[in-house]
Structure formats: structure tokens, C-alpha cells
C-alpha atoms as a PDB file:
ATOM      1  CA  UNK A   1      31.270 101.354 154.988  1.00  0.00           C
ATOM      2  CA  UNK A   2      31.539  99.748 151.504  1.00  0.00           C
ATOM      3  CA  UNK A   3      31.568 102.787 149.581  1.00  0.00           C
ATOM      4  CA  UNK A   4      34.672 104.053 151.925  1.00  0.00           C
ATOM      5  CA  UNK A   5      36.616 100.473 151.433  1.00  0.00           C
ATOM      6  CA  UNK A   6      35.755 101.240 147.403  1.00  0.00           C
ATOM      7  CA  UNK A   7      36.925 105.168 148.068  1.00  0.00           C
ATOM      8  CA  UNK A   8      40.262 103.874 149.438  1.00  0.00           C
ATOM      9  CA  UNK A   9      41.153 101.209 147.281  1.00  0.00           C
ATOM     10  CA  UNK A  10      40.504 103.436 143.909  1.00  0.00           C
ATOM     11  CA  UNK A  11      42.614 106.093 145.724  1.00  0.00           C
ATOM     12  CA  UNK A  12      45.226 103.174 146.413  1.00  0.00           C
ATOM     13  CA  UNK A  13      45.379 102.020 142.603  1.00  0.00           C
ATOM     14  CA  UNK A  14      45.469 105.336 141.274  1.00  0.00           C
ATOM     15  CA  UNK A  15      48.359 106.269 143.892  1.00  0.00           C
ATOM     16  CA  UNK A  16      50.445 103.420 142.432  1.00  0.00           C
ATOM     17  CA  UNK A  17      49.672 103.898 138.877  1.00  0.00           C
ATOM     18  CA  UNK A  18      50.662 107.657 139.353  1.00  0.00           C
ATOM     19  CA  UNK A  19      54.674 106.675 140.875  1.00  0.00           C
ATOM     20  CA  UNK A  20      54.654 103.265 139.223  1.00  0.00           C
ATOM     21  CA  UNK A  21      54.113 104.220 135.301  1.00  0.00           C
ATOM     22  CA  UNK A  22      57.341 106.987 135.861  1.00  0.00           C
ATOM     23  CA  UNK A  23      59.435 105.249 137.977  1.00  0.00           C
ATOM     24  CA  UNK A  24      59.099 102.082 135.010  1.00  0.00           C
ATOM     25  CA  UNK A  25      59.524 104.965 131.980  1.00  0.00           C
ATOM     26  CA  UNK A  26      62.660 106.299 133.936  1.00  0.00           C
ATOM     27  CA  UNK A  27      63.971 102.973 134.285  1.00  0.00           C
ATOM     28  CA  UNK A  28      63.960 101.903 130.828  1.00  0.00           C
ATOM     29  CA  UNK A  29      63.930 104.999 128.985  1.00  0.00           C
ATOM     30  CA  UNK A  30      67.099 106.006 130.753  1.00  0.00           C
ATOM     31  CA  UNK A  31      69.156 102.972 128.780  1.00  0.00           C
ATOM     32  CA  UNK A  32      72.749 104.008 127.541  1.00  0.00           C
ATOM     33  CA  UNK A  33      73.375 102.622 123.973  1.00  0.00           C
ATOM     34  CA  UNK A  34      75.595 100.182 122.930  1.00  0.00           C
ATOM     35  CA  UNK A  35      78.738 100.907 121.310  1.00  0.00           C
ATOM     36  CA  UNK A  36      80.868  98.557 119.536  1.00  0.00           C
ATOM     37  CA  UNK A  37      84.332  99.722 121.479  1.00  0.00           C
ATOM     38  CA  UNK A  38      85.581 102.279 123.943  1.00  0.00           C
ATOM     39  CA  UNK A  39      87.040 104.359 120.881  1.00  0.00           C
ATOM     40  CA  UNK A  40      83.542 104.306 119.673  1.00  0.00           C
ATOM     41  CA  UNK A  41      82.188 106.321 123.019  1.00  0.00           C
ATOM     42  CA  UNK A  42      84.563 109.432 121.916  1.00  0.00           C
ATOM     43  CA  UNK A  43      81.517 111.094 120.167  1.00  0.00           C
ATOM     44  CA  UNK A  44      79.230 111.592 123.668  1.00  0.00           C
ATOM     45  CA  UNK A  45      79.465 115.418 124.190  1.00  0.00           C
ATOM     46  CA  UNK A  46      78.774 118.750 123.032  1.00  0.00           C
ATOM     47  CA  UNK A  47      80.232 119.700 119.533  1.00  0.00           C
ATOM     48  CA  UNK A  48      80.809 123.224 117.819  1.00  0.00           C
ATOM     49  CA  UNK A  49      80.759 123.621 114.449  1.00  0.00           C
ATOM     50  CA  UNK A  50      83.908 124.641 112.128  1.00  0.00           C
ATOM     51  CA  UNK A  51      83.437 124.050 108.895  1.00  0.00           C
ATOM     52  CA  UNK A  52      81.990 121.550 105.551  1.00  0.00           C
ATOM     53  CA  UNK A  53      83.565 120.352 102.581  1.00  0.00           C
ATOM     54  CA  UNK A  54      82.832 118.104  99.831  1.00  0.00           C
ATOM     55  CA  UNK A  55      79.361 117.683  97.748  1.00  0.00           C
ATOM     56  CA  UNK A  56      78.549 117.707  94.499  1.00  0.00           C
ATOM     57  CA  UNK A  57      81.312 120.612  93.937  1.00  0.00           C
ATOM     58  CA  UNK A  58      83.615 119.679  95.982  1.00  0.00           C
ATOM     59  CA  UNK A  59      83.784 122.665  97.679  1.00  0.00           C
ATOM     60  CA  UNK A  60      81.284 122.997 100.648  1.00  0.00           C
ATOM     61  CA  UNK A  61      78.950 125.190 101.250  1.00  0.00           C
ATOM     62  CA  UNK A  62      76.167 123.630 103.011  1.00  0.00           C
ATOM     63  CA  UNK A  63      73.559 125.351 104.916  1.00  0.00           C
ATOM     64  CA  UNK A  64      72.631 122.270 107.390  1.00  0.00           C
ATOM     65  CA  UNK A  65      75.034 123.950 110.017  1.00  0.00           C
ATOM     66  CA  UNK A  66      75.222 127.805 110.814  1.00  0.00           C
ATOM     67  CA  UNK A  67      77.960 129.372 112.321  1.00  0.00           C
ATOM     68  CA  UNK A  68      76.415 128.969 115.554  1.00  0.00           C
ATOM     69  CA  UNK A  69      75.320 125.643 115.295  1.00  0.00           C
ATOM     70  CA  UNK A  70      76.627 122.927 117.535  1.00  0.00           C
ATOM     71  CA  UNK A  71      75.488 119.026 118.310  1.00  0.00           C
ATOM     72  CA  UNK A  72      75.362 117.274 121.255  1.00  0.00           C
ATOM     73  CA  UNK A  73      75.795 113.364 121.167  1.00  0.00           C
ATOM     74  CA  UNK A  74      73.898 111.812 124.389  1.00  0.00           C
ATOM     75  CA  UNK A  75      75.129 108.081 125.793  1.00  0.00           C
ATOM     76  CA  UNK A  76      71.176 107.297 125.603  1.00  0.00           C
ATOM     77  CA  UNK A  77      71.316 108.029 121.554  1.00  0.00           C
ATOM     78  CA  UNK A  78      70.139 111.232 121.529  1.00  0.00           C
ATOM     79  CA  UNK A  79      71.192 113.608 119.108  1.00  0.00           C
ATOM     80  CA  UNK A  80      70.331 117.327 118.865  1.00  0.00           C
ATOM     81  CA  UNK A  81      71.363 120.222 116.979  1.00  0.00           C
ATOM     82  CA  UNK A  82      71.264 123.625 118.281  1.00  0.00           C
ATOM     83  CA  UNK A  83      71.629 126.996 116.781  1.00  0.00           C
ATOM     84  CA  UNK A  84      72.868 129.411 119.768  1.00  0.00           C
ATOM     85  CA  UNK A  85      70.823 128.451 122.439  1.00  0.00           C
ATOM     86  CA  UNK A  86      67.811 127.049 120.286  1.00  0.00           C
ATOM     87  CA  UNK A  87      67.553 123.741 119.458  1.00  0.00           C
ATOM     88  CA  UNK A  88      66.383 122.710 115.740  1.00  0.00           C
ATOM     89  CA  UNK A  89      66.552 119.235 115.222  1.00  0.00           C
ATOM     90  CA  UNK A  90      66.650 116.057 117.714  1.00  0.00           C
ATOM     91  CA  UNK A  91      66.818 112.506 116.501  1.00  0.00           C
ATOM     92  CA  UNK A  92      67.480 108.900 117.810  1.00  0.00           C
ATOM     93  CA  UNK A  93      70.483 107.052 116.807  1.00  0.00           C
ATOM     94  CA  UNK A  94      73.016 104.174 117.292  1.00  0.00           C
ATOM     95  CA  UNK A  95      76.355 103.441 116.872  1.00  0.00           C
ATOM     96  CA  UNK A  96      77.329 100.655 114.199  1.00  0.00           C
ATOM     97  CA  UNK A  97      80.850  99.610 113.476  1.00  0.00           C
ATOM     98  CA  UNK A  98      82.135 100.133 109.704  1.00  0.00           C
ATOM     99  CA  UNK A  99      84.117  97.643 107.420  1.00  0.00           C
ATOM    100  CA  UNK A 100      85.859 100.628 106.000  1.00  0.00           C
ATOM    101  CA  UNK A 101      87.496 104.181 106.754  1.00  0.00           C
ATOM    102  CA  UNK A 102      85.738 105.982 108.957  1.00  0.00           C
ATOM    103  CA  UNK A 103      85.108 102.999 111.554  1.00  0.00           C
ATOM    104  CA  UNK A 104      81.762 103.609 112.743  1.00  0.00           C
ATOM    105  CA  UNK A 105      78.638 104.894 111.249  1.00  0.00           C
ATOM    106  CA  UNK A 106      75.740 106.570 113.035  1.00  0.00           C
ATOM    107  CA  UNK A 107      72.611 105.406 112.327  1.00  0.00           C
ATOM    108  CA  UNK A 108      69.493 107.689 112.654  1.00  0.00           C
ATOM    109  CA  UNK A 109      66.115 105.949 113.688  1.00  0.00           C
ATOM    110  CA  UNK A 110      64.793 107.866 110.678  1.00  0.00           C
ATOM    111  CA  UNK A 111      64.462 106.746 107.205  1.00  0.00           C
ATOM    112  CA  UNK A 112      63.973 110.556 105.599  1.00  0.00           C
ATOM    113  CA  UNK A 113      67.616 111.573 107.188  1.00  0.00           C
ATOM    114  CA  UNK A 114      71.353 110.699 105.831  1.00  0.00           C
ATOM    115  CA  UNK A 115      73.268 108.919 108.160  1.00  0.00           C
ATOM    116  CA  UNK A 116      76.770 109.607 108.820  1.00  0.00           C
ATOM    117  CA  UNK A 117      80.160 107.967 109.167  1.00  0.00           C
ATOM    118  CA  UNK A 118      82.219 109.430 111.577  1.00  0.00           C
ATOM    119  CA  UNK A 119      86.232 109.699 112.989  1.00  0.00           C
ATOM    120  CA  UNK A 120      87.450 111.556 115.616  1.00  0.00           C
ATOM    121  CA  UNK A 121      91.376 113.081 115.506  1.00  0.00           C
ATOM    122  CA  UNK A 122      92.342 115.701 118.141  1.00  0.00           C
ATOM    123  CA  UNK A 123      89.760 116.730 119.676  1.00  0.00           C
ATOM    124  CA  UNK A 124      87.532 117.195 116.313  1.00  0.00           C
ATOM    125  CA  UNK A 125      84.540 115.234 115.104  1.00  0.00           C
ATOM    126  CA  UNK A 126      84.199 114.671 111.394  1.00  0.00           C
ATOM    127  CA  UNK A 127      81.232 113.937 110.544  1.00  0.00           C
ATOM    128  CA  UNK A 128      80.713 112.434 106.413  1.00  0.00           C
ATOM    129  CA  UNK A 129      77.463 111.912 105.035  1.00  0.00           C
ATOM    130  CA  UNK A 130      76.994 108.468 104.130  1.00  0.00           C
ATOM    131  CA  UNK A 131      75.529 109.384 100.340  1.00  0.00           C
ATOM    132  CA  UNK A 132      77.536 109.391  97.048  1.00  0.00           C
ATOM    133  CA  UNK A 133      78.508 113.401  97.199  1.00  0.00           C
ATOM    134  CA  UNK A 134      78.233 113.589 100.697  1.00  0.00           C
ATOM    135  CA  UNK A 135      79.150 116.582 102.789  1.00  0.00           C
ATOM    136  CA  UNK A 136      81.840 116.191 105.699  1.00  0.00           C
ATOM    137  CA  UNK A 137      81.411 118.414 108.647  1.00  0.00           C
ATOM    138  CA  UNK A 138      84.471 119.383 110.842  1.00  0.00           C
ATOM    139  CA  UNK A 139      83.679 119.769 114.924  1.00  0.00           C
ATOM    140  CA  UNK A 140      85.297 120.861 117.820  1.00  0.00           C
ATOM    141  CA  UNK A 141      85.247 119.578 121.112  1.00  0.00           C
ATOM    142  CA  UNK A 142      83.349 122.341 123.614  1.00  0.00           C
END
């Protein structure tokens, strides 16, 4: 009789542990960020590529985006680049206002990537590099 009350209650445990630990990772893993204004919130969605300017040169030509390549912007701080159908790159980031022109920065969890500054006009995302010869990267809306 013991070893049946011992079967049941490790069955019982392991039953809770098993809907418990997901249902507490979707909870809090399913957080939107903050954002420091409703302007700021224009940047959530899918983005095609158009073009780069800037650098060292002055005149472009970087090979971070393809032709093909378009980013997606998730409310939870998600951020993910995609080439066609195939993603190739996904990174954490927030939203932090900026003293100057552009007025908010993006700020990747990681140390090893540049983060960018970023305005939106029309219906396209410019994206500029936040180091001295940055890049700028030109978006449309999908």
C-alpha cells in the first residue's frame, strides 16, 4: 500500500513540474519590452531591405544585408535577420531614447555587435550604425 501512495505522489510531482515549469517560462518569457513612447513602437514588424550608404568611403557597399535580406523587429525584443526564407542572425535588444538625431537607439544584448540608431519616415526604417563611419541601412515596410 505504501509503495502505491509513493507511486502516486512521484507521478503527482512530476505531473506538475511537467505543466508548471512551461506555463511559468511562457508567462515571463512572453514580456513585451518597454519603449520610451508610442513613436518609438513604429519599428515592430517585418522590414525589406533597400539599400546602405555611408562608411569609411562614403559610398556604401556593405555586405551585412543581401538583396534578399529582410529584419523583423518583435514587441518581446527580438530581432532576426533573414535571407529569403532563412534566417541568419537573431539577437536580443531594447529600445533606449537618444539625446540627439535619430531619437532612439537600439541596443543589442551583445557586446561583439554595433548597435544602431534608428528613424522612421514613410514607411522606411533607417537604420545608422552607432560607430564613427557607420553604415546606414534604408528599409521598407513589408
Amino acid at each position: 500500500m505504501q509503495t502505491l501512495l509513493k507511486q502516486y505522489v512521484m507521478k503527482t510531482r512530476s505531473s506538475i513540474l511537467f505543466f508548471l515549469i512551461p506555463a511559468v517560462l511562457l508567462i515571463f518569457g512572453c514580456k513585451k519590452i518597454s519603449t520610451p513612447d508610442e513613436d518609438s513602437k513604429l519599428i515592430f514588424g517585418q522590414w525589406e531591405y533597400s539599400s546602405d550608404s555611408g562608411g569609411f568611403s562614403g559610398g556604401g557597399g556593405s555586405t551585412t544585408f543581401k538583396d534578399d535580406s529582410w529584419v523583423e523587429f518583435s514587441e518581446k525584443g527580438v530581432y532576426e535577420v533573414y535571407e529569403g526564407s532563412k534566417k541568419v542572425q537573431r539577437r536580443r535588444f531594447k529600445i533606449e531614447p537618444n539625446d540627439r538625431f535619430p531619437k532612439y537607439k537600439i541596443n543589442f544584448s551583445s557586446s561583439v555587435v554595433l548597435d544602431y540608431y534608428y528613424t522612421i519616415e514613410d514607411n522606411k526604417l533607417i537604420l545608422s550604425e552607432t560607430g564613427s563611419d557607420g553604415l546606414s541601412y534604408v528599409f521598407i515596410k513589408k
